[in-house]
N, C-alpha and C. Protein backbone atom coordinates (compact mmCIF):
# COMPACT_ATOMS: atom_id res chain seq x y z
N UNK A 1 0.83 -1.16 0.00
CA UNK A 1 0.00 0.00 0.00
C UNK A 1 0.87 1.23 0.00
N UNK A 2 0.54 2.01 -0.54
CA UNK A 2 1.07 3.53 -0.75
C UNK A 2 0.28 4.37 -0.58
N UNK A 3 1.04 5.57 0.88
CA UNK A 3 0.42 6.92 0.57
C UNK A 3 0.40 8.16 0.10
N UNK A 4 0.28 9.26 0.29
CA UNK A 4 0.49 10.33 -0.71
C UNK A 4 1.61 10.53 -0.32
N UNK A 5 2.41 10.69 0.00
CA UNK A 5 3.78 10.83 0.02
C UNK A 5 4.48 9.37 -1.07
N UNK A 6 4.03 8.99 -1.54
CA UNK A 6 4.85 8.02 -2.38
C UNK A 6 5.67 6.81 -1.75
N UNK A 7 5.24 6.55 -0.37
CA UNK A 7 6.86 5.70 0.17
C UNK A 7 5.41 4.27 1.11
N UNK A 8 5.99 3.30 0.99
CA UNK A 8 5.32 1.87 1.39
C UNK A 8 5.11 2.17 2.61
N UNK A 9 4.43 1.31 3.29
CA UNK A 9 3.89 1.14 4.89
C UNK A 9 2.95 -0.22 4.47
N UNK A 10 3.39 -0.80 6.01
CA UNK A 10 2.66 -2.07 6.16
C UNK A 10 1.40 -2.07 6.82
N UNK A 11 1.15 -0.63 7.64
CA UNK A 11 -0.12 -0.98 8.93
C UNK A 11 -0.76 0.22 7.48
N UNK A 12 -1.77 -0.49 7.71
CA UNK A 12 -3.42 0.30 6.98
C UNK A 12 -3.52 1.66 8.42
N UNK A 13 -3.46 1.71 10.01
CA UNK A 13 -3.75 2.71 10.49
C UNK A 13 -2.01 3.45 11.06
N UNK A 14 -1.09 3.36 10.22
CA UNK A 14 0.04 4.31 11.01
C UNK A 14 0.25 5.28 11.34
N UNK A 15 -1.12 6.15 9.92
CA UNK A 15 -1.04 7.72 10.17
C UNK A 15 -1.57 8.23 11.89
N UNK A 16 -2.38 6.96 12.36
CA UNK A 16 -2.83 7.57 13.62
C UNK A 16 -1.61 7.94 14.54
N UNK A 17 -0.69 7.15 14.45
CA UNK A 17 0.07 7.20 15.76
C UNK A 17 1.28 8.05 15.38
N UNK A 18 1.41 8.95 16.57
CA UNK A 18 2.19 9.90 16.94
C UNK A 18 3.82 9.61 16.04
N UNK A 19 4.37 8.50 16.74
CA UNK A 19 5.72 8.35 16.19
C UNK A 19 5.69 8.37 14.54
N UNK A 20 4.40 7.58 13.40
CA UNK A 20 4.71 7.57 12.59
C UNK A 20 5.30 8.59 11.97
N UNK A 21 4.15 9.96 12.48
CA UNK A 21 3.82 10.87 11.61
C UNK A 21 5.32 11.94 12.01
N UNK A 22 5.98 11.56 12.87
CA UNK A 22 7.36 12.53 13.56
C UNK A 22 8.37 12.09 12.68
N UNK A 23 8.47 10.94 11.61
CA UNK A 23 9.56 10.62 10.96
C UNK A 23 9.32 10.74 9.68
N UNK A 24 10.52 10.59 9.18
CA UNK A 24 11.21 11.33 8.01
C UNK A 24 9.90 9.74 6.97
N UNK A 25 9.47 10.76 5.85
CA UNK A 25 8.71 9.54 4.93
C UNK A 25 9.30 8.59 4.16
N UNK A 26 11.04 8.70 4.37
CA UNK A 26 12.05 7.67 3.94
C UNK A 26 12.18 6.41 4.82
N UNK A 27 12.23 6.90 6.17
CA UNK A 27 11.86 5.79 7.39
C UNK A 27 10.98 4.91 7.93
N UNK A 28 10.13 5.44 7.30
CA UNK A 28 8.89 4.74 8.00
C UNK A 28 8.57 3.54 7.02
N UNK A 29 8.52 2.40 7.83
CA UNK A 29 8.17 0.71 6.50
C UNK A 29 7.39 0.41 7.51
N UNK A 30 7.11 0.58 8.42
CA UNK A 30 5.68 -0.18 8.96
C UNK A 30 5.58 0.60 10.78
N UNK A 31 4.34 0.41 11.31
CA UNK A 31 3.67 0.89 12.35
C UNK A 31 4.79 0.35 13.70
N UNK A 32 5.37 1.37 14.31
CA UNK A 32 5.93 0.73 15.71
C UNK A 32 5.51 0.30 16.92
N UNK A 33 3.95 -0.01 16.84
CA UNK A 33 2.69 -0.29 17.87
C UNK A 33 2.30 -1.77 17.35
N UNK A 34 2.07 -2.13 16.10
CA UNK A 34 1.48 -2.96 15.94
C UNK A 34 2.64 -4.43 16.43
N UNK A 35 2.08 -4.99 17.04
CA UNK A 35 2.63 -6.56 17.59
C UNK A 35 3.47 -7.29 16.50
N UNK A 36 4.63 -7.91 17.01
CA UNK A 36 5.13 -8.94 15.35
C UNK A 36 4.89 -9.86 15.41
N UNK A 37 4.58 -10.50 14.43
CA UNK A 37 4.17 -12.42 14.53
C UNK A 37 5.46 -13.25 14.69
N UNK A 38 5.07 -13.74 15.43
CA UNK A 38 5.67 -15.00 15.92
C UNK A 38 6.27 -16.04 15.11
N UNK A 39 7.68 -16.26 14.91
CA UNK A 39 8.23 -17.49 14.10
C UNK A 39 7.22 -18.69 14.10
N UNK A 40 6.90 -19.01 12.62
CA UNK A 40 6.43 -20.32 12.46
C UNK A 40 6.65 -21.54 13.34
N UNK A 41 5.94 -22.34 14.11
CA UNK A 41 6.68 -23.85 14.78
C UNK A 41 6.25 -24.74 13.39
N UNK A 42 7.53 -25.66 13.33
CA UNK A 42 8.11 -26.19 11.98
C UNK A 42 7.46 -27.89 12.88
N UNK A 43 6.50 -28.01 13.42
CA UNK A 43 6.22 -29.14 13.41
C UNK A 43 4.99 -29.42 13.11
N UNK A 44 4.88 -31.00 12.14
CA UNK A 44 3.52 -31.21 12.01
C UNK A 44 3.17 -32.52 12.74
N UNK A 45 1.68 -32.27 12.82
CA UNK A 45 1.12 -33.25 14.04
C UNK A 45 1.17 -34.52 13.25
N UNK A 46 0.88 -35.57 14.27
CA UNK A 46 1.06 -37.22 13.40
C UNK A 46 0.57 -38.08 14.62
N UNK A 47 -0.52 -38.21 14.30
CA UNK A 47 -1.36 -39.48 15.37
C UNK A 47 -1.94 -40.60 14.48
N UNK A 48 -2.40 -41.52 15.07
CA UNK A 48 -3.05 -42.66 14.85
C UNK A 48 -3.76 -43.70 16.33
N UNK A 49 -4.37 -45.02 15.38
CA UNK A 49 -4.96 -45.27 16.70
C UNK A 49 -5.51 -46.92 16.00
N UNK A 50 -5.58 -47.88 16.80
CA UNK A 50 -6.22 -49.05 16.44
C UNK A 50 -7.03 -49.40 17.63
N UNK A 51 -8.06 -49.99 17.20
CA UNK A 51 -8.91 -50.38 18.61
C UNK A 51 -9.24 -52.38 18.28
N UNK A 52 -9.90 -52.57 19.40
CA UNK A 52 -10.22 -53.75 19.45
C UNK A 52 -11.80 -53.76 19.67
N UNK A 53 -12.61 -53.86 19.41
CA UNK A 53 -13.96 -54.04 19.67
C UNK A 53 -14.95 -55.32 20.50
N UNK A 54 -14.09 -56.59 19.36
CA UNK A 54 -14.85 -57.63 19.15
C UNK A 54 -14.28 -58.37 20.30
N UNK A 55 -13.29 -58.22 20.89
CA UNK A 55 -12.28 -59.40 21.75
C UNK A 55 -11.76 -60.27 21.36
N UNK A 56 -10.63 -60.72 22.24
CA UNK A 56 -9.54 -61.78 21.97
C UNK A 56 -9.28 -62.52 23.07
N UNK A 57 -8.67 -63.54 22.32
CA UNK A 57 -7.91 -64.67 23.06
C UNK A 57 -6.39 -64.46 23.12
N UNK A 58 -6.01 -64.49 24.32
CA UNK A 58 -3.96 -64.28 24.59
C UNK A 58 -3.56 -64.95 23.36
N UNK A 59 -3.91 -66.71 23.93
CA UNK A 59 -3.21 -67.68 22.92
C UNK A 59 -3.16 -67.96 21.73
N UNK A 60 -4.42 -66.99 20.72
CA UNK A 60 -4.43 -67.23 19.53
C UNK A 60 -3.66 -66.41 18.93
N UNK A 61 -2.61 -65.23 19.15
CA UNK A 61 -1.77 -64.74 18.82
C UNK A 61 -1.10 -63.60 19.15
N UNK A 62 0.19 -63.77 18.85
CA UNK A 62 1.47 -63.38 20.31
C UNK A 62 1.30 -61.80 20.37
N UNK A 63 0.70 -61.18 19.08
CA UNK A 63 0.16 -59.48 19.76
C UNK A 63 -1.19 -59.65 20.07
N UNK A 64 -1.52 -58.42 20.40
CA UNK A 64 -2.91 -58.22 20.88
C UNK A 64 -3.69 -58.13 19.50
N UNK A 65 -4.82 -58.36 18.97
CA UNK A 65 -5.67 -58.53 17.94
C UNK A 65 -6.31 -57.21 18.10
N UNK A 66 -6.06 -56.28 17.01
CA UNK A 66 -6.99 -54.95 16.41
C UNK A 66 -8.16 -55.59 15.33
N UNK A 67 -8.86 -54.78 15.77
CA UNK A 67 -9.99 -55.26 14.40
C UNK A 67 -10.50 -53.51 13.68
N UNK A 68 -9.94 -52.26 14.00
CA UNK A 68 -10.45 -51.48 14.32
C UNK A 68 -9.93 -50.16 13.76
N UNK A 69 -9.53 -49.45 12.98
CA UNK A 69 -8.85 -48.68 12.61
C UNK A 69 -9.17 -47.41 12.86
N UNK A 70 -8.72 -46.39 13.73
CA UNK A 70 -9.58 -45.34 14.11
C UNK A 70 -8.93 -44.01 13.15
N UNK A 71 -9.00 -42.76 14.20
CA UNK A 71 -8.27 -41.25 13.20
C UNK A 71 -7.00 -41.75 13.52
N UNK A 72 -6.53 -41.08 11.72
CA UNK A 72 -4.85 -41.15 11.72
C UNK A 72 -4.35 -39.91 10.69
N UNK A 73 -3.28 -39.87 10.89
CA UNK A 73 -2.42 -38.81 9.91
C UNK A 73 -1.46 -38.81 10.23
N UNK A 74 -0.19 -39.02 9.57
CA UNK A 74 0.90 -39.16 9.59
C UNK A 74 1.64 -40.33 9.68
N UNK A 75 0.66 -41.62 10.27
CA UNK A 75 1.08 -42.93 10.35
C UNK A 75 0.34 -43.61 9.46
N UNK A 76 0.36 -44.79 9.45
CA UNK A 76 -0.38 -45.72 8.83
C UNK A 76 -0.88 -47.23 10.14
N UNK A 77 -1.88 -47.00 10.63
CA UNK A 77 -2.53 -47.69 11.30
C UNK A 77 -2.57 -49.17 10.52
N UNK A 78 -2.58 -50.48 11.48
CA UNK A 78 -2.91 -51.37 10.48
C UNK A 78 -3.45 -52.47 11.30
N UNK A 79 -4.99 -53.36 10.61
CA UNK A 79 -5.75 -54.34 11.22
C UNK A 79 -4.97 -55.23 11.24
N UNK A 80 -4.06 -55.60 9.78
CA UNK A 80 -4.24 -56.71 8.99
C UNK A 80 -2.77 -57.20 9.68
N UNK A 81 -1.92 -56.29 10.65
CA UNK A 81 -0.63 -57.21 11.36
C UNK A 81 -0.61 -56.42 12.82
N UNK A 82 -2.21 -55.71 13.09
CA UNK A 82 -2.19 -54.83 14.55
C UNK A 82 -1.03 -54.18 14.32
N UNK A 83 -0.56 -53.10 13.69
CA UNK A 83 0.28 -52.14 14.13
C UNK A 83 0.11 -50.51 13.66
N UNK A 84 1.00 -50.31 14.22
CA UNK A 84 0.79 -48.72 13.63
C UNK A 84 2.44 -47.93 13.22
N UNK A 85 2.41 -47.87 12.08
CA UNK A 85 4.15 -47.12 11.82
C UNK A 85 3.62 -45.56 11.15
N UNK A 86 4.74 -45.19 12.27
CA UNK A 86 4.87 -43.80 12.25
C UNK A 86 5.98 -43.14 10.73
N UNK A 87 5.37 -42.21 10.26
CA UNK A 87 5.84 -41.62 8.45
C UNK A 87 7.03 -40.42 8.78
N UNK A 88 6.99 -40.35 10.17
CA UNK A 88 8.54 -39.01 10.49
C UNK A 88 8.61 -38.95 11.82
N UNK A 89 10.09 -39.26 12.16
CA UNK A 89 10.83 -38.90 13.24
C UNK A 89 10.49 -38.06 14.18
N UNK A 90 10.73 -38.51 15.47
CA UNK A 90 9.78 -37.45 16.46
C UNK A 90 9.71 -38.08 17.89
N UNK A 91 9.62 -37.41 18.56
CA UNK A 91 8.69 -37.86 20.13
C UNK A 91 7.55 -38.38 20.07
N UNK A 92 6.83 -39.75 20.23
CA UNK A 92 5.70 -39.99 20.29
C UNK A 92 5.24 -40.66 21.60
N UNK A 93 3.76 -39.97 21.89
CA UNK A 93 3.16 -40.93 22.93
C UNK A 93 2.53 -41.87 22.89
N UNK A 94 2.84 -42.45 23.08
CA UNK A 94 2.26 -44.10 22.96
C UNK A 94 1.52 -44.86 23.88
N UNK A 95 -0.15 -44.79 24.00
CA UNK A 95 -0.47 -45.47 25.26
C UNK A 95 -1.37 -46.13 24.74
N UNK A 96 -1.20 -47.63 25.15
CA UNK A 96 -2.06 -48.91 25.50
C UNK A 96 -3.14 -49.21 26.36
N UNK A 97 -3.98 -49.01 26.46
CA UNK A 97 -5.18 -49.88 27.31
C UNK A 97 -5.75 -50.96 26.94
N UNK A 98 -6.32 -51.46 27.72
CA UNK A 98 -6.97 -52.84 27.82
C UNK A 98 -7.82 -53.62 28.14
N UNK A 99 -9.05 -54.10 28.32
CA UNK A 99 -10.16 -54.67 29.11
C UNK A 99 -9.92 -56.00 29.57
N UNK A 100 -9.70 -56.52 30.65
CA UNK A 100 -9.04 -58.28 30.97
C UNK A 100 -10.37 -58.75 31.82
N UNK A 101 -11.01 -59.94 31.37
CA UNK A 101 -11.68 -60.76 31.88
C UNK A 101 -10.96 -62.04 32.42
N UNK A 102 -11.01 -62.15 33.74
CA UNK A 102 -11.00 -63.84 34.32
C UNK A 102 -11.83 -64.11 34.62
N UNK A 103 -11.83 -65.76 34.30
CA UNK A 103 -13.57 -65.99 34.74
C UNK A 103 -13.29 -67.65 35.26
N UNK A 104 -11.70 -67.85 35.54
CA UNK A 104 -11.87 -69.68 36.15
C UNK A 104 -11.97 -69.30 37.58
N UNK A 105 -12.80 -69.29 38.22
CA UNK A 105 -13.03 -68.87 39.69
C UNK A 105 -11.79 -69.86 40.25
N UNK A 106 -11.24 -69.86 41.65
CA UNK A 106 -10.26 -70.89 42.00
C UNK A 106 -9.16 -70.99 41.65
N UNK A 107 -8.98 -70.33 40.97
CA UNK A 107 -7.05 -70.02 39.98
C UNK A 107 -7.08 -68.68 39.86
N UNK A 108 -5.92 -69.01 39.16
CA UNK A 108 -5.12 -67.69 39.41
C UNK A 108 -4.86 -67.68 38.02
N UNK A 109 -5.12 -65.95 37.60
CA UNK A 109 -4.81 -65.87 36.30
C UNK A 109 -3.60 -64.67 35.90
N UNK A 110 -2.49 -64.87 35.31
CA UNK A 110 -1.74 -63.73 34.72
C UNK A 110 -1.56 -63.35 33.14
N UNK A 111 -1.27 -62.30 32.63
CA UNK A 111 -1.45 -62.09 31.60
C UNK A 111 0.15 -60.91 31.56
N UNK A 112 1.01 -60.76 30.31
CA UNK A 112 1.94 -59.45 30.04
C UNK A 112 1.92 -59.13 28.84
N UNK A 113 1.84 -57.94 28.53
CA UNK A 113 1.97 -57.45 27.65
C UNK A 113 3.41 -56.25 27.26
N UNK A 114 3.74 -56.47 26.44
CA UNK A 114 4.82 -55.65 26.06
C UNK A 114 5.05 -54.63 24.61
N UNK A 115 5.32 -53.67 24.26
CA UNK A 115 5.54 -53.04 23.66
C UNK A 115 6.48 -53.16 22.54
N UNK A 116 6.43 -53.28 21.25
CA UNK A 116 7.75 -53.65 20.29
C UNK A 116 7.79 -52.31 19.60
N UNK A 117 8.93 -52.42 18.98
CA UNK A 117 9.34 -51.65 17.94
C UNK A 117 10.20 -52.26 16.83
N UNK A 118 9.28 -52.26 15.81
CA UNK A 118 10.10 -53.41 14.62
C UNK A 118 10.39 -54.69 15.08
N UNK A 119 9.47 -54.97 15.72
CA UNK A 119 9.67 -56.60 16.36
C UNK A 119 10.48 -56.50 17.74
N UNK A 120 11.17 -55.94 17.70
CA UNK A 120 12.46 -55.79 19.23
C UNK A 120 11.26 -55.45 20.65
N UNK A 121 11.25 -56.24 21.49
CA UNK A 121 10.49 -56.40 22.38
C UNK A 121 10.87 -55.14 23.78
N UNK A 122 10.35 -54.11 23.81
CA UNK A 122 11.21 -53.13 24.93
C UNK A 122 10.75 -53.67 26.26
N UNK A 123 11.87 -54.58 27.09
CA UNK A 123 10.97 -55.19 28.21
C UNK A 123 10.83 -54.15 29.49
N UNK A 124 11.35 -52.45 29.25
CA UNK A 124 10.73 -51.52 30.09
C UNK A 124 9.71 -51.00 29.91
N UNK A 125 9.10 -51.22 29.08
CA UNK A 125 7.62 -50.66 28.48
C UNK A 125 6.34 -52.43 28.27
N UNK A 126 6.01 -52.35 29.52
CA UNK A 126 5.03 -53.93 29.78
C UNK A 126 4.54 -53.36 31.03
N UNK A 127 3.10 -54.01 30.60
CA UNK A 127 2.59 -54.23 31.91
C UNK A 127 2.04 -55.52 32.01
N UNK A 128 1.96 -56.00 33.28
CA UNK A 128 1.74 -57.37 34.45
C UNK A 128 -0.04 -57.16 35.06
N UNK A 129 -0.63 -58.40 34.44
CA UNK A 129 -1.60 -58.40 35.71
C UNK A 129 -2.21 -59.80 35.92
N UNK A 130 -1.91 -59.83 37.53
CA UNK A 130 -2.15 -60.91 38.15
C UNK A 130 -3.64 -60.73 38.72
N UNK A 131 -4.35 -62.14 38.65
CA UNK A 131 -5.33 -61.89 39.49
C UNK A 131 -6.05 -63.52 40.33
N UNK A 132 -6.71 -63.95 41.04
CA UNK A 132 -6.86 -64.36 41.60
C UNK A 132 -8.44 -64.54 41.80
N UNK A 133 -9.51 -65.32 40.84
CA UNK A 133 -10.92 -65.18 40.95
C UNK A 133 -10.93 -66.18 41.97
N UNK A 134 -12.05 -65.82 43.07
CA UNK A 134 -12.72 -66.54 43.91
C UNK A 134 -13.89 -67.22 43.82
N UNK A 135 -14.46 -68.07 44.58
CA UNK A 135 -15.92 -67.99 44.15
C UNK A 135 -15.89 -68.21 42.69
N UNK A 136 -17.92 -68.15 42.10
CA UNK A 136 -18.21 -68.21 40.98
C UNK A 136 -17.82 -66.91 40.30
N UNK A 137 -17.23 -66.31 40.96
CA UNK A 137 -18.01 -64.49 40.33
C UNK A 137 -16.15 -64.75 39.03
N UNK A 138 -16.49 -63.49 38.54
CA UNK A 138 -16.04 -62.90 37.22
C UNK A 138 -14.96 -61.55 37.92
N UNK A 139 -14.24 -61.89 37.11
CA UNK A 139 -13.32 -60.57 37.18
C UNK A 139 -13.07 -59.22 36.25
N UNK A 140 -13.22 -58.45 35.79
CA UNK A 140 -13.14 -57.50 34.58
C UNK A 140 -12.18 -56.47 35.42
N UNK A 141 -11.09 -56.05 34.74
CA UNK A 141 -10.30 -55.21 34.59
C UNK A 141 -9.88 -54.19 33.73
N UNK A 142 -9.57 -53.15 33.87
CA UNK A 142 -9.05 -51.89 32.55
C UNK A 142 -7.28 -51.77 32.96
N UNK A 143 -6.74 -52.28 31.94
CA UNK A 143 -5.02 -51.61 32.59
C UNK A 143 -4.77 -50.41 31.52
N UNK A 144 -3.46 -49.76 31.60
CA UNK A 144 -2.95 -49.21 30.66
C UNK A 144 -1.90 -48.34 30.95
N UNK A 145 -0.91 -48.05 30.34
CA UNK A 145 0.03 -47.40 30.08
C UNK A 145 0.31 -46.56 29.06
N UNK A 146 1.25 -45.71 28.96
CA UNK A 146 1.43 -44.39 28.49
C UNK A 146 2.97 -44.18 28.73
N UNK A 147 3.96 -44.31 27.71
CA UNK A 147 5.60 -43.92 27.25
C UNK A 147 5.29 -42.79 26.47
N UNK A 148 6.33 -42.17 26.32
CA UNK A 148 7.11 -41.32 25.12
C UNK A 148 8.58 -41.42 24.94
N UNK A 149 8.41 -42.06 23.81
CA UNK A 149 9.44 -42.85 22.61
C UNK A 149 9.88 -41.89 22.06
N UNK A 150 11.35 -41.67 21.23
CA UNK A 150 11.75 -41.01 19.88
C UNK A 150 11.64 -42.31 19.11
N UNK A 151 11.37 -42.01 18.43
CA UNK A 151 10.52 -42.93 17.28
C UNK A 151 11.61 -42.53 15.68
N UNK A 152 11.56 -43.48 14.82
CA UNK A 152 12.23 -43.42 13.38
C UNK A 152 11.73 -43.26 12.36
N UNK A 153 11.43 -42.84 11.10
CA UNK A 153 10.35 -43.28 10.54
C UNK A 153 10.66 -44.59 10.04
N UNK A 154 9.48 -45.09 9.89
CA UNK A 154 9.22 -45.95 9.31
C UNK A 154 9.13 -47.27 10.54
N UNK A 155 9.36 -46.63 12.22
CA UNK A 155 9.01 -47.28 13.01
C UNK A 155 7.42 -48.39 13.47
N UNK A 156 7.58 -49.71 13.03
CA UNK A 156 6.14 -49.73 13.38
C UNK A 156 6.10 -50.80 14.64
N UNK A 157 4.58 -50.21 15.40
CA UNK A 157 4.73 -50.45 16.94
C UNK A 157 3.90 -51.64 16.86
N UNK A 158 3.86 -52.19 18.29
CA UNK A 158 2.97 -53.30 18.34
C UNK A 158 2.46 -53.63 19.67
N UNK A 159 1.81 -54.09 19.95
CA UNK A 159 1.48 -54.82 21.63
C UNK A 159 2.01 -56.36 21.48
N UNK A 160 2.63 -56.59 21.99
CA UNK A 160 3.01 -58.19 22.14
C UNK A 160 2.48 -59.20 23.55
N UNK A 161 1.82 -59.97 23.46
CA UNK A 161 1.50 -60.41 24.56
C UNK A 161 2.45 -61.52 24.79
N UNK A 162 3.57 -61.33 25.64
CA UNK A 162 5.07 -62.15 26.35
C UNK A 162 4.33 -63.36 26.87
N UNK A 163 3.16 -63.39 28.18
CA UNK A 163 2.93 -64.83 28.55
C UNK A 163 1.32 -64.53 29.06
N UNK A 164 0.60 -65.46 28.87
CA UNK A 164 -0.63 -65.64 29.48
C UNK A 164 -0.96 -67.03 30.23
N UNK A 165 -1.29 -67.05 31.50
CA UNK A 165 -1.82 -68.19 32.02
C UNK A 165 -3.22 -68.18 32.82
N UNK A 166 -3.77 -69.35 32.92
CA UNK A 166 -5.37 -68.79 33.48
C UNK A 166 -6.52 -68.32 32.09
N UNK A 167 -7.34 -68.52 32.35
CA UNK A 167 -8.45 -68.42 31.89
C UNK A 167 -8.92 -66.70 32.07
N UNK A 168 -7.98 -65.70 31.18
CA UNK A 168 -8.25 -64.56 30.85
C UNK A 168 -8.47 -64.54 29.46
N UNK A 169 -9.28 -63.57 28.69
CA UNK A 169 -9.79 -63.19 27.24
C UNK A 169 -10.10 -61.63 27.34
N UNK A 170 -9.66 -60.75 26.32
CA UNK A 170 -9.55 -59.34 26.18
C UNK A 170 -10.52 -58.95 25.77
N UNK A 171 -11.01 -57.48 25.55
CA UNK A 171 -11.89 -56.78 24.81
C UNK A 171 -11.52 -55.23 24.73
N UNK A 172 -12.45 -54.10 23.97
CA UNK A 172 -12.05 -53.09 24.20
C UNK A 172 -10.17 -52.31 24.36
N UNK A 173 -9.26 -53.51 23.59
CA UNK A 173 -7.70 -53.01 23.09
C UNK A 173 -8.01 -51.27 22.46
N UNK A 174 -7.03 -50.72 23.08
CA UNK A 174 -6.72 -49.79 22.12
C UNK A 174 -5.35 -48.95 22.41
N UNK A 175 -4.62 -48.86 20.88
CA UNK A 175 -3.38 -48.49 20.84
C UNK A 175 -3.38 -46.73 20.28
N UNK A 176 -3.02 -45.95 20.92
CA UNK A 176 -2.46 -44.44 20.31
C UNK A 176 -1.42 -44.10 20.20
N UNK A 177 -1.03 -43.59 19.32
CA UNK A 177 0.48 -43.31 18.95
C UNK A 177 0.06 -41.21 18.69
N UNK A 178 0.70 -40.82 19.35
CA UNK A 178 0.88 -39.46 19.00
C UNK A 178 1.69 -38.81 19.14
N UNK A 179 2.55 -38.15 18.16
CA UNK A 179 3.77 -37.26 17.88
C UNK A 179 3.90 -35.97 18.61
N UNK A 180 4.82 -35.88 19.87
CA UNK A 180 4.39 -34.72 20.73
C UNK A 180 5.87 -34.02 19.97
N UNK A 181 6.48 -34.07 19.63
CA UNK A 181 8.05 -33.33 19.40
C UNK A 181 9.08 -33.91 18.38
């Protein structure tokens, strides 16, 4: 924009303010009131998510069974081997939950689950649950956990279930992966 004086300015109101109008019309390129914007943040977001709906069995296979593909961008979520690989390098949060039924009253049931990356099993990222049904009655449980990983691309994650004993069966799995950094 140009005003009658012939010389650029960036603010549409500079003539209001005092300082503009005190300097030379060679000096002046924009308003010394108006706020500056803020450097761009150079990161883009990248989540995903698989769920479980239908339920599972430990023993029918060594991850946890997704049937479920929820919102994603930046990863590629997947039913068809339960995983989710992340498309760029980054901090991600990664949290697991779970629904655990025991139901052999009189025993004792345990179940672990563990966390992979490209197959490599991280045995600091698992959780353990023991339980102990009495009586006829039923047990239902929710576990879950929550890491933040630097992640590779082309990292893809998994739930691995390490050992199950006892008469436990899952429902309601669900895996999030979200890129904090």
């Amino acid at each position: 924009m140009s005003n009658n004086n012939e010389f650029n300015k960036i603010c549409n109101d500079c003539e209001r303010f005092e300082e503009c109008k005190s300097l030379s019309k060679f000096k002046v390129s924009s308003c010394p009131n108006v706020p500056t914007q803020e450097e761009p943040v150079l990161f883009t977001p990248a989540f995903g998510s698989i769920y479980n709906v239908a339920g599972g069995n430990p023993t029918t296979n060594p991850n946890v069974d997704f049937d479920t593909v929820g919102p994603s961008s930046g990863t590629t979520p997947s039913t068809v081997d339960d995983s989710i690989t992340v498309n760029s390098q980054g901090v991600y949060t990664v949290t697991f939950t779970i629904q655990l039924r025991a139901s052999s009253a009189g025993t004792s049931s345990n179940i672990i689950f563990q966390l992979t990356i490209n197959g490599t099993p991280l045995p600091t990222k698992q959780i353990e649950f023991q339980t102990f049904v009495a009586g006829a009655s039923n047990e239902v449980d929710v576990i879950s956990r929550t890491d933040q990983i630097a992640l590779n691309q082309g990292d893809v994650i998994r739930v691995a279930i390490v050992s199950s004993t006892g008469a436990i069966t899952y429902d309601n799995a669900e895996l999030v992966v979200t890129k904090v950094a």
